[in-house]
C-alpha atoms as a PDB file:
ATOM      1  CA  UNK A   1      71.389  90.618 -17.545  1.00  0.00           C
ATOM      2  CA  UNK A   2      70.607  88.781 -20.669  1.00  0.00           C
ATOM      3  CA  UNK A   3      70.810  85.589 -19.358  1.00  0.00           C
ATOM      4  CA  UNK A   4      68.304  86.785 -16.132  1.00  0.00           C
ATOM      5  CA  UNK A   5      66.011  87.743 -18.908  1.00  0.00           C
ATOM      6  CA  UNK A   6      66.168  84.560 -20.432  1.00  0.00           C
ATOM      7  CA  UNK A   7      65.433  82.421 -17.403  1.00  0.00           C
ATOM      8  CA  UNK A   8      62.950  84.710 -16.680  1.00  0.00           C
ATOM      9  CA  UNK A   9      61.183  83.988 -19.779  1.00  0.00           C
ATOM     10  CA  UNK A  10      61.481  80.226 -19.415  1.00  0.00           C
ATOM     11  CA  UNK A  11      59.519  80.427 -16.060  1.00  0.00           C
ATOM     12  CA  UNK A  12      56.993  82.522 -17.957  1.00  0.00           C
ATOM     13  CA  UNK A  13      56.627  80.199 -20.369  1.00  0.00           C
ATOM     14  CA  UNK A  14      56.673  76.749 -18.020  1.00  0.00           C
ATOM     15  CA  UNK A  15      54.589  78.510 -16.365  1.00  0.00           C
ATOM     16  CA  UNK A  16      52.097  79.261 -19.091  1.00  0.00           C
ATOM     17  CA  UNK A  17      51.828  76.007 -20.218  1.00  0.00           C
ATOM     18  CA  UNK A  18      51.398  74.802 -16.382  1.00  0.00           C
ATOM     19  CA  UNK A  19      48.071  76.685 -15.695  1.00  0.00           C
ATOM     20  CA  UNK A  20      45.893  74.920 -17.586  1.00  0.00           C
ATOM     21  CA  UNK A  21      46.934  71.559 -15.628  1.00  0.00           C
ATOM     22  CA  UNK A  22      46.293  73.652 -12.705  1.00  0.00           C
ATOM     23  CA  UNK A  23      42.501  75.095 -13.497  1.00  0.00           C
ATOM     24  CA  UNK A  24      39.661  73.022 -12.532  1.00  0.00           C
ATOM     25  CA  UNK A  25      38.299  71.641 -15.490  1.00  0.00           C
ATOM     26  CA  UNK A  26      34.711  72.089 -16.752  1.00  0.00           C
ATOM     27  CA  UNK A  27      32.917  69.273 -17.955  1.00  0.00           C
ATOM     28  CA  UNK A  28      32.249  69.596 -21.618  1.00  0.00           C
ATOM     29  CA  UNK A  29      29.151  68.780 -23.096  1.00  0.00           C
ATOM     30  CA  UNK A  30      30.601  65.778 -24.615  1.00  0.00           C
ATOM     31  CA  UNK A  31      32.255  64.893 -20.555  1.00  0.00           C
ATOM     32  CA  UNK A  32      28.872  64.485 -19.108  1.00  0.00           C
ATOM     33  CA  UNK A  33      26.932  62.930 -21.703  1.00  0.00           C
ATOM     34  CA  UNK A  34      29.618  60.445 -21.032  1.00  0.00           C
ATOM     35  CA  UNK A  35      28.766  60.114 -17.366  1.00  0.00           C
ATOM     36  CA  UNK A  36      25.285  60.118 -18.379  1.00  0.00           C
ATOM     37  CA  UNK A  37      26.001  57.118 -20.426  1.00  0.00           C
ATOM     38  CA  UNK A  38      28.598  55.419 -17.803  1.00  0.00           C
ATOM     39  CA  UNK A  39      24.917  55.693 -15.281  1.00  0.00           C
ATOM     40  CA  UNK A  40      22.730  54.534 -17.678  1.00  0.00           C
ATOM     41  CA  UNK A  41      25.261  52.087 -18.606  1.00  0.00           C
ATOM     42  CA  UNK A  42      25.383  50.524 -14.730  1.00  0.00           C
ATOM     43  CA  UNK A  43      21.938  50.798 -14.647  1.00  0.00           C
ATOM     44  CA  UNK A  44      21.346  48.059 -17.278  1.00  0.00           C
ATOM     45  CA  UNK A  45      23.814  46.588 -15.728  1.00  0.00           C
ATOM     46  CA  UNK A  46      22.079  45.978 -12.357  1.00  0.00           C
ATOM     47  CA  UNK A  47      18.950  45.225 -14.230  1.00  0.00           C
ATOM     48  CA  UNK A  48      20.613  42.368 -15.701  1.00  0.00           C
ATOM     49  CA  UNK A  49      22.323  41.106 -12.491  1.00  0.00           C
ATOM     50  CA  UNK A  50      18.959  41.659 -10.389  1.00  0.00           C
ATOM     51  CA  UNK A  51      17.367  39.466 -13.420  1.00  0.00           C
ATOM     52  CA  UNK A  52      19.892  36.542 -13.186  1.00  0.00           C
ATOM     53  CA  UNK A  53      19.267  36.093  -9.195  1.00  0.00           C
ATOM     54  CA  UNK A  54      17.293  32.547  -8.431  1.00  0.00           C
ATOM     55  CA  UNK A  55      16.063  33.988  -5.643  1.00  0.00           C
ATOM     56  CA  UNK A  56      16.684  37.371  -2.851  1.00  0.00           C
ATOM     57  CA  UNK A  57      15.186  38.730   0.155  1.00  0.00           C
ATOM     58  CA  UNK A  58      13.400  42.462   0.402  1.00  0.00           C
ATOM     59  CA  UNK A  59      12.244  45.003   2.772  1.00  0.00           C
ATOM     60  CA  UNK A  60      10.187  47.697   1.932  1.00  0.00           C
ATOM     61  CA  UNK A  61      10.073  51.231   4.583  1.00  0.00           C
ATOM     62  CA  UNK A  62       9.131  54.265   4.857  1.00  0.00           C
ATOM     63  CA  UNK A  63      11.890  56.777   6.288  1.00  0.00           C
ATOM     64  CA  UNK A  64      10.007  59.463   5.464  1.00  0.00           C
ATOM     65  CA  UNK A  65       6.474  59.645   4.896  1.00  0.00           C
ATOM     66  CA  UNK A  66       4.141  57.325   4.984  1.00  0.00           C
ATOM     67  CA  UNK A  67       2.846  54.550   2.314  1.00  0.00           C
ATOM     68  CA  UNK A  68      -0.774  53.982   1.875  1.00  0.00           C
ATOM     69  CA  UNK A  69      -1.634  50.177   1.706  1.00  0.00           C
ATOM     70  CA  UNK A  70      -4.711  48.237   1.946  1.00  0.00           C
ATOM     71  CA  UNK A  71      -6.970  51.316   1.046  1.00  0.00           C
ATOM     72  CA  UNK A  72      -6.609  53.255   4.520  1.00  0.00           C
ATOM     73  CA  UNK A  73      -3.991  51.971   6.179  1.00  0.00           C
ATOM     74  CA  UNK A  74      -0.521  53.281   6.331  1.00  0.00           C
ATOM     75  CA  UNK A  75       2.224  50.816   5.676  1.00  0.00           C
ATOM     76  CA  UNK A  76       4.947  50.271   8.494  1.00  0.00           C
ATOM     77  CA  UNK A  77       6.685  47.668   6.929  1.00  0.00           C
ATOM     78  CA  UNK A  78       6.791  45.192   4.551  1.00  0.00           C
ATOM     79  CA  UNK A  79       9.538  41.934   4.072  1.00  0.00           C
ATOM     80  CA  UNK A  80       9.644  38.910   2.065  1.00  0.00           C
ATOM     81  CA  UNK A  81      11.267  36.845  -0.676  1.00  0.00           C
ATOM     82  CA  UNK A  82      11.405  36.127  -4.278  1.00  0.00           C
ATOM     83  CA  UNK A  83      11.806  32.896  -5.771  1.00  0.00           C
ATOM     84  CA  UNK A  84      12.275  32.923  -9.282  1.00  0.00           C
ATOM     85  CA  UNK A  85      10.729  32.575 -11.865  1.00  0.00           C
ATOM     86  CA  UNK A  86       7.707  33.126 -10.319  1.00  0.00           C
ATOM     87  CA  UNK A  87       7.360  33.126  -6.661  1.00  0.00           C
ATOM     88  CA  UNK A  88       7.278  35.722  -3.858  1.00  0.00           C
ATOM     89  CA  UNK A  89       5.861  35.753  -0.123  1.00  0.00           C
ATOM     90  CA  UNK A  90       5.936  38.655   2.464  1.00  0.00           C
ATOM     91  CA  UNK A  91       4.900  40.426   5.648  1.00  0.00           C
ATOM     92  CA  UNK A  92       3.128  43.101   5.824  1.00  0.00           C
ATOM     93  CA  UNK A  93       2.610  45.023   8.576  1.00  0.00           C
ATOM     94  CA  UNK A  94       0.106  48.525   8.891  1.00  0.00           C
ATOM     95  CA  UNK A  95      -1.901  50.445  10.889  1.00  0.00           C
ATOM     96  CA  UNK A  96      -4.817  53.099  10.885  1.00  0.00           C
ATOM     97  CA  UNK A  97      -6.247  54.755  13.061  1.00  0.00           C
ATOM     98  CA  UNK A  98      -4.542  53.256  16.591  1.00  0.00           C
ATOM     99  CA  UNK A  99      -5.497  49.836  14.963  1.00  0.00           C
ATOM    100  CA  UNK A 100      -2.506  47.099  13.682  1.00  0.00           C
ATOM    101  CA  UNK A 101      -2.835  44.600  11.042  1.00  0.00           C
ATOM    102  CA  UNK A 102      -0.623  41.781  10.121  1.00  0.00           C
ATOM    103  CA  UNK A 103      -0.870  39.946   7.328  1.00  0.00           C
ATOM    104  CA  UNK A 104       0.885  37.043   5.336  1.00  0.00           C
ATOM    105  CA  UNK A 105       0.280  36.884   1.112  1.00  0.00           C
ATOM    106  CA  UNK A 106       1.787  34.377  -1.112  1.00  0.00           C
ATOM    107  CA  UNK A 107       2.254  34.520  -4.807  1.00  0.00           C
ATOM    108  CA  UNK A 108       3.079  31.083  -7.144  1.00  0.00           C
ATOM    109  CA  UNK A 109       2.194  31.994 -11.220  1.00  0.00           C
ATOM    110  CA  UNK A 110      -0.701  33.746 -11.411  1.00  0.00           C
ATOM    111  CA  UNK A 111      -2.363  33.091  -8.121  1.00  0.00           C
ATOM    112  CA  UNK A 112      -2.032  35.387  -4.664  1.00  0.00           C
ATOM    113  CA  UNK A 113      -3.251  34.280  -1.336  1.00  0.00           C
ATOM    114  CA  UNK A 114      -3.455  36.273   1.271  1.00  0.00           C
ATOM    115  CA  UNK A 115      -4.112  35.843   5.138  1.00  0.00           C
ATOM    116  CA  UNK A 116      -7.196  37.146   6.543  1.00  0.00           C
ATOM    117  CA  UNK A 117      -7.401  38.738  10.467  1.00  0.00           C
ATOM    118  CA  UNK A 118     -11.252  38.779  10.730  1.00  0.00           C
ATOM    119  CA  UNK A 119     -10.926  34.396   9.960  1.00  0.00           C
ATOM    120  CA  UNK A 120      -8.254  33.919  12.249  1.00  0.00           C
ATOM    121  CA  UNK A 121      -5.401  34.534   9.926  1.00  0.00           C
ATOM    122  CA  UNK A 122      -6.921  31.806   7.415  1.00  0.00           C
ATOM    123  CA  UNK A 123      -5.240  32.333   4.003  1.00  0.00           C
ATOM    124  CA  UNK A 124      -8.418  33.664   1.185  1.00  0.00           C
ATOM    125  CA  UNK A 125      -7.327  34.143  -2.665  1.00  0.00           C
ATOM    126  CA  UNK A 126      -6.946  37.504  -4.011  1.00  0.00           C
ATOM    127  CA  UNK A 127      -7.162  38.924  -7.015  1.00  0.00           C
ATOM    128  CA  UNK A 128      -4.090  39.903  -8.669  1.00  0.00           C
ATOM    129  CA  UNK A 129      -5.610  42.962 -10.042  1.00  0.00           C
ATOM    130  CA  UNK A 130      -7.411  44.328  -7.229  1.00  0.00           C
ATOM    131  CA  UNK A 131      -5.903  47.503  -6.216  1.00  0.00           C
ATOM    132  CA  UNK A 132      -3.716  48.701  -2.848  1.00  0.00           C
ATOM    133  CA  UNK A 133      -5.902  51.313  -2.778  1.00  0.00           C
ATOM    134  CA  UNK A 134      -6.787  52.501  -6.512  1.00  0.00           C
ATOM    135  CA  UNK A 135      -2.977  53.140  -7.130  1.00  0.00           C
ATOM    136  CA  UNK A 136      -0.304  50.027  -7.701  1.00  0.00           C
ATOM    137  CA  UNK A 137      -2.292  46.537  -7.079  1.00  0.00           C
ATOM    138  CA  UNK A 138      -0.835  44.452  -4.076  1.00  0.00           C
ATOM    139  CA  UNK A 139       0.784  41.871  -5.864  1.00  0.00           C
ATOM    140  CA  UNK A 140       3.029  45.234  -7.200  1.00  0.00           C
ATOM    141  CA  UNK A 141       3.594  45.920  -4.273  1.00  0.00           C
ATOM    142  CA  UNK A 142       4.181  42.765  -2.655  1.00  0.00           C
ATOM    143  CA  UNK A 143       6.522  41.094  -5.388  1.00  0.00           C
ATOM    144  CA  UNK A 144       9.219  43.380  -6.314  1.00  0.00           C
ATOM    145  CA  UNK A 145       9.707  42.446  -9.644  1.00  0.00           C
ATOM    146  CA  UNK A 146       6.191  43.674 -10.877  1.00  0.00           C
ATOM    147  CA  UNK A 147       7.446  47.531  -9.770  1.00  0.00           C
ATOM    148  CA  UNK A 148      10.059  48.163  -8.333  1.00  0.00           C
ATOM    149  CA  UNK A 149      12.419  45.957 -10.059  1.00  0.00           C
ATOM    150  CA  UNK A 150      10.712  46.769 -13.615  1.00  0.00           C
ATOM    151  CA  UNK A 151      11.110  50.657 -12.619  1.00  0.00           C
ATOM    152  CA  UNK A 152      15.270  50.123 -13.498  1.00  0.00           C
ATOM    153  CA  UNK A 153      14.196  50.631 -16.842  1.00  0.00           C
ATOM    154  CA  UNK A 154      12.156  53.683 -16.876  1.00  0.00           C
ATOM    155  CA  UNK A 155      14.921  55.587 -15.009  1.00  0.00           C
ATOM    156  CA  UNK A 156      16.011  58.629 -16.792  1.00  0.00           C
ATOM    157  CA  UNK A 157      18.261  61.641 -16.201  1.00  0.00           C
ATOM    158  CA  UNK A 158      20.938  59.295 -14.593  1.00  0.00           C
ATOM    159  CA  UNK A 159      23.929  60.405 -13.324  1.00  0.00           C
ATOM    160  CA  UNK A 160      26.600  58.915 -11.088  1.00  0.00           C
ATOM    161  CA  UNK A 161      26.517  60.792  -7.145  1.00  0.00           C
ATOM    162  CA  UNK A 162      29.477  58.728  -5.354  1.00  0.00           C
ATOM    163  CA  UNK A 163      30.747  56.288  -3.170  1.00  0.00           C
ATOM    164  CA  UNK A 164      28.859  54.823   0.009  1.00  0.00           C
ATOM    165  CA  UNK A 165      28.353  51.696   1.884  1.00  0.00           C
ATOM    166  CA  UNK A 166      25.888  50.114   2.853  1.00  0.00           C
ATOM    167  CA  UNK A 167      26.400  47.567   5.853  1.00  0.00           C
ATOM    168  CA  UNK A 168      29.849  47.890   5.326  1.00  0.00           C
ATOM    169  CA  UNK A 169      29.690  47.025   1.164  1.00  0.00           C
ATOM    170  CA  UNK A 170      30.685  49.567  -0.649  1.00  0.00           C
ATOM    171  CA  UNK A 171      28.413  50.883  -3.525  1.00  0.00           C
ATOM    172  CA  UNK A 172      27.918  53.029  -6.118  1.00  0.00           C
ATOM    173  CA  UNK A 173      24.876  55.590  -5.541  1.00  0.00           C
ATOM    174  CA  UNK A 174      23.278  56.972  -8.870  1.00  0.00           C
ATOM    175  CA  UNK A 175      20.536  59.467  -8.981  1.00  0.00           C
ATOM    176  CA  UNK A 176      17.882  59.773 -11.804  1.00  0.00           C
ATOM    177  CA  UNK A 177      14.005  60.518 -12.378  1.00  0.00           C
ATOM    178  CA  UNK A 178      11.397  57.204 -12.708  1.00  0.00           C
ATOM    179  CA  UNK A 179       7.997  57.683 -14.203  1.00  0.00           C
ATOM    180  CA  UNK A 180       6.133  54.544 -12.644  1.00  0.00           C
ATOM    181  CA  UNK A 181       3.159  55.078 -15.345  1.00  0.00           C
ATOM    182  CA  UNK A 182       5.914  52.924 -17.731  1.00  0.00           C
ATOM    183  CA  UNK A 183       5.343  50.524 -15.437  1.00  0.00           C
ATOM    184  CA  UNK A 184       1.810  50.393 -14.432  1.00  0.00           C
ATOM    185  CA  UNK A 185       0.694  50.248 -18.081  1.00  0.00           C
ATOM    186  CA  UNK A 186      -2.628  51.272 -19.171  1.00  0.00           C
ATOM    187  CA  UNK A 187      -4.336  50.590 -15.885  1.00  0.00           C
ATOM    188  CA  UNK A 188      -2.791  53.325 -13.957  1.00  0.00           C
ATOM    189  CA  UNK A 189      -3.319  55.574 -16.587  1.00  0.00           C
ATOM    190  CA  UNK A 190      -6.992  54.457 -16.807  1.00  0.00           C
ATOM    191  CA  UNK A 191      -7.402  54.730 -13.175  1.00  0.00           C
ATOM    192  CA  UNK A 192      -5.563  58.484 -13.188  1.00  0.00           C
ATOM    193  CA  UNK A 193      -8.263  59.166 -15.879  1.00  0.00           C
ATOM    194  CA  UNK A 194     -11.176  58.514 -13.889  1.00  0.00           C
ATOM    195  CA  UNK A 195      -9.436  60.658 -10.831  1.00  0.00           C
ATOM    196  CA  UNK A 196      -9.681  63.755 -13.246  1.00  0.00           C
ATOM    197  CA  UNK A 197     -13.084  62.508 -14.075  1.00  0.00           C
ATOM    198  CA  UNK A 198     -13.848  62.516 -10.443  1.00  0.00           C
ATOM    199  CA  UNK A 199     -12.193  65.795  -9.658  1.00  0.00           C
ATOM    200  CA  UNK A 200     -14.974  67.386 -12.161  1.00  0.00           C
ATOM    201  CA  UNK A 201     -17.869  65.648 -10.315  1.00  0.00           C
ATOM    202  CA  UNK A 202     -16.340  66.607  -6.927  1.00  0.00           C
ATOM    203  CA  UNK A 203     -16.880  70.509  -8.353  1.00  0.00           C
ATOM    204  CA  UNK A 204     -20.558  70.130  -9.075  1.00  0.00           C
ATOM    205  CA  UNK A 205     -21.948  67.756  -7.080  1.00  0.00           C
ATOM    206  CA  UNK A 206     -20.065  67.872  -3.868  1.00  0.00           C
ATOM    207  CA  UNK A 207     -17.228  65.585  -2.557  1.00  0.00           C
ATOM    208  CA  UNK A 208     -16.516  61.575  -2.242  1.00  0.00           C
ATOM    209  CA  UNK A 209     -14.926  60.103   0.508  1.00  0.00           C
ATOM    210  CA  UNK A 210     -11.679  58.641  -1.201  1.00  0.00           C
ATOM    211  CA  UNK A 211     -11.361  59.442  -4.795  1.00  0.00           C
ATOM    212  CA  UNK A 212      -9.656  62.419  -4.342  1.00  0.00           C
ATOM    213  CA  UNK A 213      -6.990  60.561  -1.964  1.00  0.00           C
ATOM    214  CA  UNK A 214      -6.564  57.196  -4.169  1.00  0.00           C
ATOM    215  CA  UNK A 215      -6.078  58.658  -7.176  1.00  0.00           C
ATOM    216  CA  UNK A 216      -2.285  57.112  -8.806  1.00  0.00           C
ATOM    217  CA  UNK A 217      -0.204  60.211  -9.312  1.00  0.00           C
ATOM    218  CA  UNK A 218       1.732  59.153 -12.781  1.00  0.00           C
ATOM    219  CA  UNK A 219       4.908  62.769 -12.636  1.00  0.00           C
ATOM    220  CA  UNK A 220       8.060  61.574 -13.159  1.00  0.00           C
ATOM    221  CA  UNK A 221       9.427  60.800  -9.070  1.00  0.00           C
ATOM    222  CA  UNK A 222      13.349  61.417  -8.176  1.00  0.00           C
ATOM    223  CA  UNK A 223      14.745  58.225  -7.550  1.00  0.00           C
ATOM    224  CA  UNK A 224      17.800  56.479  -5.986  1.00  0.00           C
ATOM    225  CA  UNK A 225      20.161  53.201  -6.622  1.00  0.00           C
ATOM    226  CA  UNK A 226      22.431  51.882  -4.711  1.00  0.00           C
ATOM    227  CA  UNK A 227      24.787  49.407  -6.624  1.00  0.00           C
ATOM    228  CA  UNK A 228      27.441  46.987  -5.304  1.00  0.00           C
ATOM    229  CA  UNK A 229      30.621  46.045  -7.058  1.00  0.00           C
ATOM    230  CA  UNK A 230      28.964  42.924  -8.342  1.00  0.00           C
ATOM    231  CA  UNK A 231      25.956  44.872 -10.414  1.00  0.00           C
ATOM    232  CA  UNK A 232      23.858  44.174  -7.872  1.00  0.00           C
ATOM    233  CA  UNK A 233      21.173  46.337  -6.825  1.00  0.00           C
ATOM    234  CA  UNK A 234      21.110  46.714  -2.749  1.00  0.00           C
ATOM    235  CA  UNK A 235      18.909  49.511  -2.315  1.00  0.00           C
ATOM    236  CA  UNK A 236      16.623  51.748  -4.457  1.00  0.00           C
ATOM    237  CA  UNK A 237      14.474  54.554  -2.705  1.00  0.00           C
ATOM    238  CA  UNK A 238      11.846  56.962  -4.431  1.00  0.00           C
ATOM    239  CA  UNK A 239      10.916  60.197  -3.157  1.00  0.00           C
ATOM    240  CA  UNK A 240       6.861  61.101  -4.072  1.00  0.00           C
ATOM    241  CA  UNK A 241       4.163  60.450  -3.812  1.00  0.00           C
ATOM    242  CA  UNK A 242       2.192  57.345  -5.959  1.00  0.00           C
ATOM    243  CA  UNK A 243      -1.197  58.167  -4.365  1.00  0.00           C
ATOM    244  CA  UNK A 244      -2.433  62.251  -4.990  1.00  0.00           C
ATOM    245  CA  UNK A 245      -3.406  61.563  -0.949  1.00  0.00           C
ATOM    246  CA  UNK A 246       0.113  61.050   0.642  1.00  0.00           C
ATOM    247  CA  UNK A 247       2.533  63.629   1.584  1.00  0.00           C
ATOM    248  CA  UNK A 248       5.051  65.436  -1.474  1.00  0.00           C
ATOM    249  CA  UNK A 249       7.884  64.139   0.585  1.00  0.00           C
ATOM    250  CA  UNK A 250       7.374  60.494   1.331  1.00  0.00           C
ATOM    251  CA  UNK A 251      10.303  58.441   0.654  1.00  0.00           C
ATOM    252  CA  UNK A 252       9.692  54.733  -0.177  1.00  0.00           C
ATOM    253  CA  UNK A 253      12.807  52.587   0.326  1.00  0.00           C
ATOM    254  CA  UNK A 254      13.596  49.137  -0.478  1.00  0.00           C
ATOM    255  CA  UNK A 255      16.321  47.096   0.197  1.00  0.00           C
ATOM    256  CA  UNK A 256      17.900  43.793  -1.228  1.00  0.00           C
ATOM    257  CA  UNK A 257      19.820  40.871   0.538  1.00  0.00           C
ATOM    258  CA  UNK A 258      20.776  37.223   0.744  1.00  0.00           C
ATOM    259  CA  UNK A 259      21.093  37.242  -2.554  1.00  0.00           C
ATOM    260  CA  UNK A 260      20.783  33.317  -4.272  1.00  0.00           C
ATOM    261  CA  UNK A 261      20.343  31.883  -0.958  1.00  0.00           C
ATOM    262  CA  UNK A 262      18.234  28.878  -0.741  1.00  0.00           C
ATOM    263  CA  UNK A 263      14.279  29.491  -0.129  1.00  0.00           C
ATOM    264  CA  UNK A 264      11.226  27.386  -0.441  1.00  0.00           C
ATOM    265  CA  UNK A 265       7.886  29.052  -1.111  1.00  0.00           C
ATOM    266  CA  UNK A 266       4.630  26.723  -0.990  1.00  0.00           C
ATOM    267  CA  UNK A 267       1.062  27.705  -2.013  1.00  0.00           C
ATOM    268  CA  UNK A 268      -0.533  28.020   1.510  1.00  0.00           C
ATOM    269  CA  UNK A 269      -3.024  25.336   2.960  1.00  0.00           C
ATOM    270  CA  UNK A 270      -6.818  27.278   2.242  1.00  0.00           C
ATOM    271  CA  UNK A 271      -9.416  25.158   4.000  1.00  0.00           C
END
């Protein structure tokens, strides 16, 4: 009987010191501000990797949503290539109202050409800071390391989701909030100024036609990396709005290939 006991009280105790291996454990504070730090760590990581690239390919969608470009029209895609240090071309493709626009721009240093439909495609300078509508300017839009790219570093709130793939690579998603006002600098808070400005006027003397809908919207936006084993960033995608006009939910998405593959970008012939 004694010995029964005995065992008995052996089980008791491995048992005992077994349930705490057993319990799901809870994340101390300490445990996620190290998974904070392990996101924000890969983060600056991918910055770094996206920064040493000679040159990559990009496509910008909407999957949900949609992007205004060129003041009124709505963006249905945009592609190109960057060739470092300071050269980027791309398609852009939109539409409004039933009607489709194509267009080529070019960027080499501080110069951006850009194709225009009513001369029979002929390519015209543009300014670099004349505005996509009053929110990010086109060269922001068009060359990803003026916005997107730069927007790594504003990310905050980061934190690792999982494990994906994306065309068959595997990656590492992380999650996070991105204020783009970091990145448009004091313009897009100037221009957000003269929205609120604007919004007064609209309440006393009557409405304008687009102030109200071109107006940059600077709240923090959730955002979305996609990393591959390599650091390298292969997609990023941010849900909001940039423009007080376009829908709470539009997602902007932009993804990144052919990374360091060889790619010649000329200024364009202007006659």
């Amino acid at each position: 009987m004694t010995a029964a006991i005995h065992r008995l009280s052996r089980r008791r105790f491995a048992a005992a010191f077994a349930l705490p291996l057993l319990a799901p454990a809870i994340p101390t504070h300490a445990a996620r501000q190290e998974v904070a730090e392990d996101a924000s760590a890969l983060l600056v990581r991918a910055a770094a990797a996206m920064a040493g690239l000679a040159s990559f390919h990009f496509a910008l969608s909407t999957p949900r949503g949609a992007t205004t470009i060129l003041d009124a029209f709505e963006l249905v895609r945009l592609e190109g290539d960057v060739l470092r240090p300071d050269r980027y071309r791309a398609t852009i493709d939109a539409t409004a109202a039933g009607f489709d626009v194509s267009v080529e721009a070019i960027g080499v240093g501080d110069r951006l050409w850009v194709t225009d439909p009513m001369a029979g495609g002929a390519f015209r300078e543009f300014p670099l800071d004349a505005a996509a509508g009053d929110g990010p300017t086109l060269e922001q839009l068009v060359n990803p390391d003026r916005l997107w790219l730069a927007a790594l570093a504003a990310v905050t709130d980061a934190v690792v989701v999982g494990e994906n793939a994306i065309d068959g690579e595997p990656v590492t998603r992380v999650d996070g909030m991105v204020d783009l006002s970091r990145v448009l600098g004091e313009r897009g808070a100037a221009t957000a100024e003269a929205g609120v400005a604007t919004e007064a006027e609209v309440e006393t003397e009557g409405p304008t036609e687009t102030a109200d809908l071109m107006t940059p919207v600077l709240d923090p936006l959730p955002v979305s990396v996609w990393l591959a084993a390599s650091g390298h960033l292969r997609r990023l995608e941010v849900e909001g709005p940039l423009l007080t006009g376009e829908e709470p939910n539009v997602v902007r998405r932009l993804d990144f290939t052919r990374f360091d593959e060889p790619v010649m970008i000329e200024p364009p012939p202007v006659g």
